[in-house]
C-alpha atoms as a PDB file:
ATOM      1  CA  UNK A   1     -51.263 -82.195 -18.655  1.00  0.00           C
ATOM      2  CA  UNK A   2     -54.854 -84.384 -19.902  1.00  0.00           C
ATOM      3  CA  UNK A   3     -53.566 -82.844 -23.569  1.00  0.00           C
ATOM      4  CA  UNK A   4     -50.460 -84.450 -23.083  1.00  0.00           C
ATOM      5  CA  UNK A   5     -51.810 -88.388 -23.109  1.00  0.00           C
ATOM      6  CA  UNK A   6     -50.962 -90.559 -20.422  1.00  0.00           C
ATOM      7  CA  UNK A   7     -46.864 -90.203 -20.243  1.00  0.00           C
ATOM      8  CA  UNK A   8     -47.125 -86.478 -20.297  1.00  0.00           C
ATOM      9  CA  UNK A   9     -45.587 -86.053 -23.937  1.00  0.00           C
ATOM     10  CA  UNK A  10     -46.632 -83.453 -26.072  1.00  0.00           C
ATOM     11  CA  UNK A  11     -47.304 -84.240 -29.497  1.00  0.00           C
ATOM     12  CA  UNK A  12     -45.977 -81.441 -30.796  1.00  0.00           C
ATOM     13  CA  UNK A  13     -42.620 -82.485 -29.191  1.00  0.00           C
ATOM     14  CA  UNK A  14     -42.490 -85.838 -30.943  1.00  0.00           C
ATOM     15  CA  UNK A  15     -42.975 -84.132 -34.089  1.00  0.00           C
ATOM     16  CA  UNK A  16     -40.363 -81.913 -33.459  1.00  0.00           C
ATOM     17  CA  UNK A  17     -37.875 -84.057 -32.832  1.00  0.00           C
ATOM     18  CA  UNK A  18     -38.922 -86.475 -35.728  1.00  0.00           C
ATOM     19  CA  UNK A  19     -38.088 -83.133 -38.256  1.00  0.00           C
ATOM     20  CA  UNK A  20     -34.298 -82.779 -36.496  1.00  0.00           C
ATOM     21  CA  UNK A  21     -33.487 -86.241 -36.273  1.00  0.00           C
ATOM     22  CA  UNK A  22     -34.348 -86.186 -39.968  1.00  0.00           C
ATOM     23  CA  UNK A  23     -32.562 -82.981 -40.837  1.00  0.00           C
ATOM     24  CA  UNK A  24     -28.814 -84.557 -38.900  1.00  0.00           C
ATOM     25  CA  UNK A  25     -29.354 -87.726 -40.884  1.00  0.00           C
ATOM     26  CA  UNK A  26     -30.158 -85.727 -44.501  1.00  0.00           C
ATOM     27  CA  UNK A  27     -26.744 -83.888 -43.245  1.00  0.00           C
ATOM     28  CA  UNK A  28     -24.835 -86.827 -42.423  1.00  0.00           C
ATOM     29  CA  UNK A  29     -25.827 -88.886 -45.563  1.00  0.00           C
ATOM     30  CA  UNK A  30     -24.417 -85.538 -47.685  1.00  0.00           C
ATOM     31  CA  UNK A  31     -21.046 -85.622 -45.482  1.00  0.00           C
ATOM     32  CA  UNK A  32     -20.672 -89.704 -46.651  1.00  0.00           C
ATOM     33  CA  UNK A  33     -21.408 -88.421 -50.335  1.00  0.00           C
ATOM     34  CA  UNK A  34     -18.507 -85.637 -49.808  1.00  0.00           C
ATOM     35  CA  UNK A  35     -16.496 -88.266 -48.346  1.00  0.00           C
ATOM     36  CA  UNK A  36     -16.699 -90.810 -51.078  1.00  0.00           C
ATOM     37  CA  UNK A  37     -16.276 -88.245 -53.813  1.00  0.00           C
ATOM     38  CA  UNK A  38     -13.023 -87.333 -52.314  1.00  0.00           C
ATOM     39  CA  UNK A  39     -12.136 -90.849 -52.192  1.00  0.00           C
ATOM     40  CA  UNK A  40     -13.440 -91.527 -55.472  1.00  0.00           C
ATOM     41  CA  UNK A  41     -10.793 -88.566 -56.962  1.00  0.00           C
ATOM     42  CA  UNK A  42      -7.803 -89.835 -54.726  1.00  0.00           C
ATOM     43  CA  UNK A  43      -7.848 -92.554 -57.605  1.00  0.00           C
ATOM     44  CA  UNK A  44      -8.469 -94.837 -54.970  1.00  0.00           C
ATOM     45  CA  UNK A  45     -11.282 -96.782 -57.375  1.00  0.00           C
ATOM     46  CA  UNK A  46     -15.188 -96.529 -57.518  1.00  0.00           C
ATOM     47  CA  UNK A  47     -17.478 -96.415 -55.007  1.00  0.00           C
ATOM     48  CA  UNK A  48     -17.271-100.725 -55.356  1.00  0.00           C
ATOM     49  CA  UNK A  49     -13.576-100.873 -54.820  1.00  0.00           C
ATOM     50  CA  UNK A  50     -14.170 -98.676 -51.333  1.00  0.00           C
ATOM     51  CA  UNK A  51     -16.804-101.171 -50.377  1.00  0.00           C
ATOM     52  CA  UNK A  52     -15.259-104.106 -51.480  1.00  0.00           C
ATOM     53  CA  UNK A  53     -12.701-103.615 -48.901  1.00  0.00           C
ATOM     54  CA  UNK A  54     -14.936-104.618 -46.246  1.00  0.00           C
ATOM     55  CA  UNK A  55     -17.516-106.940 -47.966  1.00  0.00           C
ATOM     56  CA  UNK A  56     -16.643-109.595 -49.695  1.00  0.00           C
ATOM     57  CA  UNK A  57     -18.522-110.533 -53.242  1.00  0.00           C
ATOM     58  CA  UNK A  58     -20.692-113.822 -52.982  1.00  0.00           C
ATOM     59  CA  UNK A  59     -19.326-116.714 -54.572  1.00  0.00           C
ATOM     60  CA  UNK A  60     -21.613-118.716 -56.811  1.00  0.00           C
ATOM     61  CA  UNK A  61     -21.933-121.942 -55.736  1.00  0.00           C
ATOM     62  CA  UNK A  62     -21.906-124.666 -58.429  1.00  0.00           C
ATOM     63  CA  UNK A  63     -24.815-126.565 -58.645  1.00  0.00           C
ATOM     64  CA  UNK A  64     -25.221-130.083 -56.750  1.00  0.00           C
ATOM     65  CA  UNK A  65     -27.129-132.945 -58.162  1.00  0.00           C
ATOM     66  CA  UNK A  66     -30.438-133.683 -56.363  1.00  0.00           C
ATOM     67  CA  UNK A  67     -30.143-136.805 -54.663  1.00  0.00           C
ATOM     68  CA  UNK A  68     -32.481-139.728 -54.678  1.00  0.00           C
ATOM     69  CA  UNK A  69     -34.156-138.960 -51.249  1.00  0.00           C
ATOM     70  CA  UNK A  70     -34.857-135.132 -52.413  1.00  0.00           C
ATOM     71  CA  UNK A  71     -36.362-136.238 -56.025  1.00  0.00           C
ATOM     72  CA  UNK A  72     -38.784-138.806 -53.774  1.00  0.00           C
ATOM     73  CA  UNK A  73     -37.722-141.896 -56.376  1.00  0.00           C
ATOM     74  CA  UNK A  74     -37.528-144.328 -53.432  1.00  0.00           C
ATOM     75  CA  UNK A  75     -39.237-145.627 -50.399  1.00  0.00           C
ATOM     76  CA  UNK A  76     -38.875-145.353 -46.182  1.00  0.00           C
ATOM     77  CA  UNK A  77     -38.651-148.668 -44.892  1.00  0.00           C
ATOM     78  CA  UNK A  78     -38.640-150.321 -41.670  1.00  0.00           C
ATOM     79  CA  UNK A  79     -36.691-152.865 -41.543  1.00  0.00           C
ATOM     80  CA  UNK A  80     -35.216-155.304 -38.862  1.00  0.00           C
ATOM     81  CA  UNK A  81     -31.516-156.875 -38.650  1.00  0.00           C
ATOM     82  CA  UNK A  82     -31.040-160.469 -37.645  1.00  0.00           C
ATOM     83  CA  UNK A  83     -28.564-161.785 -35.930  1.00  0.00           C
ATOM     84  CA  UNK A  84     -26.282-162.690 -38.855  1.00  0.00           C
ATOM     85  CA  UNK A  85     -26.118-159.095 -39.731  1.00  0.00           C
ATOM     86  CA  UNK A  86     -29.306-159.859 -42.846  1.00  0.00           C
ATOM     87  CA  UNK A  87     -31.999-157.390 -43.239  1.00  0.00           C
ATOM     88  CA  UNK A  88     -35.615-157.958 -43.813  1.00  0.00           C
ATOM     89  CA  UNK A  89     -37.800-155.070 -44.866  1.00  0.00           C
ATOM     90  CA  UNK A  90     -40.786-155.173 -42.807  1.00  0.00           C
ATOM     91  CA  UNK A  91     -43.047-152.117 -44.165  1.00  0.00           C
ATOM     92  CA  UNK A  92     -42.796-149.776 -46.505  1.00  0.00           C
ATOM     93  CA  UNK A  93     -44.077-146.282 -46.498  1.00  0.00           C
ATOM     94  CA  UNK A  94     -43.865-143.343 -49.303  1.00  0.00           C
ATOM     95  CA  UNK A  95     -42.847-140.818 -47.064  1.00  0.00           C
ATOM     96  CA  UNK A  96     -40.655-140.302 -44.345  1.00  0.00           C
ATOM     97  CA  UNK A  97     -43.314-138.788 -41.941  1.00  0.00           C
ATOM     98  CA  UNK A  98     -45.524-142.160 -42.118  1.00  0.00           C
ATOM     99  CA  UNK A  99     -42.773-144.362 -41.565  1.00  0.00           C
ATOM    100  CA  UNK A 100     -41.479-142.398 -38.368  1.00  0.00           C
ATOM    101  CA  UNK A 101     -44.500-142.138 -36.803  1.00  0.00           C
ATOM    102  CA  UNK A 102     -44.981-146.315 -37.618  1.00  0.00           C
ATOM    103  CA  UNK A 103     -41.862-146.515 -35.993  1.00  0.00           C
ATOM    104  CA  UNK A 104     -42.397-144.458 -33.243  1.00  0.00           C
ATOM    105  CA  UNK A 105     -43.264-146.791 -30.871  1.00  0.00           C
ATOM    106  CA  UNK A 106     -40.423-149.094 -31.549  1.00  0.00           C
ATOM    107  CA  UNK A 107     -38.198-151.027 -28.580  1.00  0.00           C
ATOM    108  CA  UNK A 108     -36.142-153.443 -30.624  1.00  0.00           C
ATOM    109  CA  UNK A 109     -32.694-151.718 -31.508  1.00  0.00           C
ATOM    110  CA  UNK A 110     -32.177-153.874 -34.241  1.00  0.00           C
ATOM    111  CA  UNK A 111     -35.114-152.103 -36.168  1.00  0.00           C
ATOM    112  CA  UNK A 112     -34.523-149.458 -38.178  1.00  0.00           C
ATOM    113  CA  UNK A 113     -35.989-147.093 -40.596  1.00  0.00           C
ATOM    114  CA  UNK A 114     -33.860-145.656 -43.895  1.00  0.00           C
ATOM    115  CA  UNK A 115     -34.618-144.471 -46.931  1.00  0.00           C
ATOM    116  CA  UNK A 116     -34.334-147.091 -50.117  1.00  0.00           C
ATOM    117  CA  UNK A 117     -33.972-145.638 -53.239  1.00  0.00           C
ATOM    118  CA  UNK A 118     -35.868-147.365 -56.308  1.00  0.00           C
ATOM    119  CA  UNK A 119     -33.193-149.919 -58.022  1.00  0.00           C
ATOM    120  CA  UNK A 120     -30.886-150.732 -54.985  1.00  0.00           C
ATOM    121  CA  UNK A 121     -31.326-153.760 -53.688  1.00  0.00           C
ATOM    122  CA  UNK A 122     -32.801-154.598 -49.972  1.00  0.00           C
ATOM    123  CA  UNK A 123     -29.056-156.072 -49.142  1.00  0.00           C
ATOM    124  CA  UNK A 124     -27.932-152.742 -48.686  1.00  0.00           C
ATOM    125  CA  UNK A 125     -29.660-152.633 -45.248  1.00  0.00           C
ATOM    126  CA  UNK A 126     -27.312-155.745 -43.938  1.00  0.00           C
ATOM    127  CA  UNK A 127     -25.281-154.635 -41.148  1.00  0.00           C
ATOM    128  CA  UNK A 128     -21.729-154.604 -42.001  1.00  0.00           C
END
């Protein structure tokens, strides 16, 4: 039993049922191939046509424009609405991190943060 290591399995035995469990799968894999070739001759189609019958091929997907707030061609402001619906930028940050946590502590609903792409104007931010 001390040769056997602390859960009383020999080594020996591990090894031995590595080498079967290896031989049934080498055995198993050749039964698929047999399979397949026999399917293959039925003129049932290629190996692809079998498998295609339970995967479906990946569609490409076309390509989508990178928008302003991925290419980082803008600013994160904070900005506040009044009560005629106007917005007033009150800081700017470059990233969206920085203006979050500058806005982290904030109480007034009316202030917001959003991202402002270069070119649009501030009036974007009025509330409808």
């Amino acid at each position: 039993m001390p040769n056997n290591g602390p859960f009383g399995i020999d080594p020996e035995d591990i090894e031995r049922a590595l080498r079967e469990a290896g031989t049934e799968l080498r055995d198993l894999l050749g039964k698929a191939g047999v399979y397949l070739d026999r399917v293959d001759h039925a003129s049932v189609g290629s190996l692809a046509s079998f498998l295609g019958q339970f995967v479906q091929p990946e569609r490409p997907r076309p390509p989508q424009p990178e928008t302003t707030g991925e290419t980082g061609s803008g600013v994160w402001a904070i900005y506040s609405i009044d009560d005629t619906g106007e917005a007033s930028v009150d800081q700017v940050f470059p990233t969206e991190l920085e203006a979050l946590r500058a806005h982290r502590d904030n109480t007034d609903p009316r202030r917001r943060v959003r991202f402002l792409p270069y070119g649009v104007p501030a009036s974007v931010l009025d509330a409808p």
